[in-house]
Protein backbone atom coordinates (compact mmCIF):
# COMPACT_ATOMS: atom_id res chain seq x y z
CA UNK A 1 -4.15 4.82 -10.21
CA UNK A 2 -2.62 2.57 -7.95
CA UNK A 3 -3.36 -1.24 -8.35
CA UNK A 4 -3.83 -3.28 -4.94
CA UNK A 5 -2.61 -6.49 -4.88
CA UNK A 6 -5.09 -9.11 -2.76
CA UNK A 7 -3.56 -10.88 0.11
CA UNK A 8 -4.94 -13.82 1.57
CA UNK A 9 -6.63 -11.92 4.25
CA UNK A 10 -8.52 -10.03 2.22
CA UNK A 11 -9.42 -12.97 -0.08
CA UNK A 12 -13.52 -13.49 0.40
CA UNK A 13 -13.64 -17.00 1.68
CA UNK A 14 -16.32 -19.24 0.13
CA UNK A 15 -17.27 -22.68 1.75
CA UNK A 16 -18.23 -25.12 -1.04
CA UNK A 17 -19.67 -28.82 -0.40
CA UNK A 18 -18.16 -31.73 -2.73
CA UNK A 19 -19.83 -34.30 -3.27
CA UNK A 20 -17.16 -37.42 -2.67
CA UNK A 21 -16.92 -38.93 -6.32
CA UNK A 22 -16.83 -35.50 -7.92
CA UNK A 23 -14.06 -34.71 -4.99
CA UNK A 24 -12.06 -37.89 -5.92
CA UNK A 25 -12.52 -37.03 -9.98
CA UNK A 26 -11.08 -33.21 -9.41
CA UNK A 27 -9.12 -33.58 -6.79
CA UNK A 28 -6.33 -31.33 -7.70
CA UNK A 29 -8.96 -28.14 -8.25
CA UNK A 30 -10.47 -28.68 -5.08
CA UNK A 31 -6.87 -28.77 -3.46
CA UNK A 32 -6.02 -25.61 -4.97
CA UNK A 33 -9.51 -24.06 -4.41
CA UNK A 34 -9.04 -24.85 -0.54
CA UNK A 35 -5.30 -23.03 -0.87
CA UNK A 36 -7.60 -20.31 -2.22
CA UNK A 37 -11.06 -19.68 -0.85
CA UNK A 38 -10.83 -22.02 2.27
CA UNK A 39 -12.30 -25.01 3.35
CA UNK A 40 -14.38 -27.37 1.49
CA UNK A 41 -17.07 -29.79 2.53
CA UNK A 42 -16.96 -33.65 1.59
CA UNK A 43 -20.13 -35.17 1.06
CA UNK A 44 -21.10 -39.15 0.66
CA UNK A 45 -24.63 -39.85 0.40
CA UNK A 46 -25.93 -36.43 0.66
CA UNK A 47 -24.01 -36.52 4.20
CA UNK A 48 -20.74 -34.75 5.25
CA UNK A 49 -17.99 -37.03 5.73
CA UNK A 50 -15.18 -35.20 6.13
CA UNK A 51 -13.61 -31.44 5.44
CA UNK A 52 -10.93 -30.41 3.81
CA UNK A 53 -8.30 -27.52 4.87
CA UNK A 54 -5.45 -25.86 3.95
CA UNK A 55 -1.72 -26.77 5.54
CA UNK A 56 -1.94 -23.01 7.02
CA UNK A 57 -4.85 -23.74 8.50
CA UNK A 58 -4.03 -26.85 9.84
CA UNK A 59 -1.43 -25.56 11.59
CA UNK A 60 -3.49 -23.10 13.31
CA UNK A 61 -4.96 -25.85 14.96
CA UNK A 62 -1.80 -27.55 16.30
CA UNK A 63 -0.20 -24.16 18.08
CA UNK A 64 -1.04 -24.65 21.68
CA UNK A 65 -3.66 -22.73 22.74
CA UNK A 66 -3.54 -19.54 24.67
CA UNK A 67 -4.27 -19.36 28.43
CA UNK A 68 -6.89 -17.33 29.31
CA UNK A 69 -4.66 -14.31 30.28
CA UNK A 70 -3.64 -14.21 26.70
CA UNK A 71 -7.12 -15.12 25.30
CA UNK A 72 -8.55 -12.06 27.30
CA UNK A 73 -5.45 -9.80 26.47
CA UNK A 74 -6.14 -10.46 22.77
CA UNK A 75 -9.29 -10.10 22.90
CA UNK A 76 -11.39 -7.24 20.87
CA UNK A 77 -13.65 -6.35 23.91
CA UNK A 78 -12.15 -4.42 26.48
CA UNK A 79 -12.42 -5.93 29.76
CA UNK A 80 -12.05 -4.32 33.32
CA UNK A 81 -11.00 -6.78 35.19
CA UNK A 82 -9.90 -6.42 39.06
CA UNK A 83 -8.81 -8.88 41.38
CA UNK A 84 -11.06 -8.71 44.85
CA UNK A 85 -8.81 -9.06 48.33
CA UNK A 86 -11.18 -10.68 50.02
CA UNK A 87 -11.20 -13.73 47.83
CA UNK A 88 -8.09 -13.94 46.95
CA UNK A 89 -6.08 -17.68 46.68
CA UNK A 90 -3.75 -17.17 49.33
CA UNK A 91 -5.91 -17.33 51.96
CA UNK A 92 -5.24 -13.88 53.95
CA UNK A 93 -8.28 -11.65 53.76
């Protein structure tokens, strides 16, 4: 039998809330739980204050974002999308 070896994107992420002294005191698990299972919740005063991520996933946020070509290109519906003459930008008709 052939043993299959988890990557991350099969990895079930689980959210977890911290609250902030218990964050502080274990700071290196929750670290290595984010590097693991995602990102985790801060919590001060029964509030969230803040949320913690993973480098990878911090970078995701900091790639420019796609233009709306690519958005729709990407995209897992399929859409149909023609351009009509009569309104086009160039002003002939």
């Amino acid at each position: 039998m052939k043993k299959f070896k988890k990557t991350r994107a099969h990895r079930r992420k689980k959210h977890k809330t911290w609250q902030f002294q218990e964050a502080k005191d274990r700071f290196f698990e929750l670290v290595n739980e984010v590097i693991e299972d995602g990102y985790h919740t801060i919590t001060k005063n029964g509030r969230p204050v803040a949320v913690v991520i993973s480098h990878e996933e911090f970078e995701k946020f900091k790639k420019p974002k796609n233009s709306l070509g690519e958005f729709l290109a990407e995209s897992p519906f399929d859409f149909d999308i023609e351009r009509d003459s009569a309104h086009s930008c160039d002003g002939k008709h």
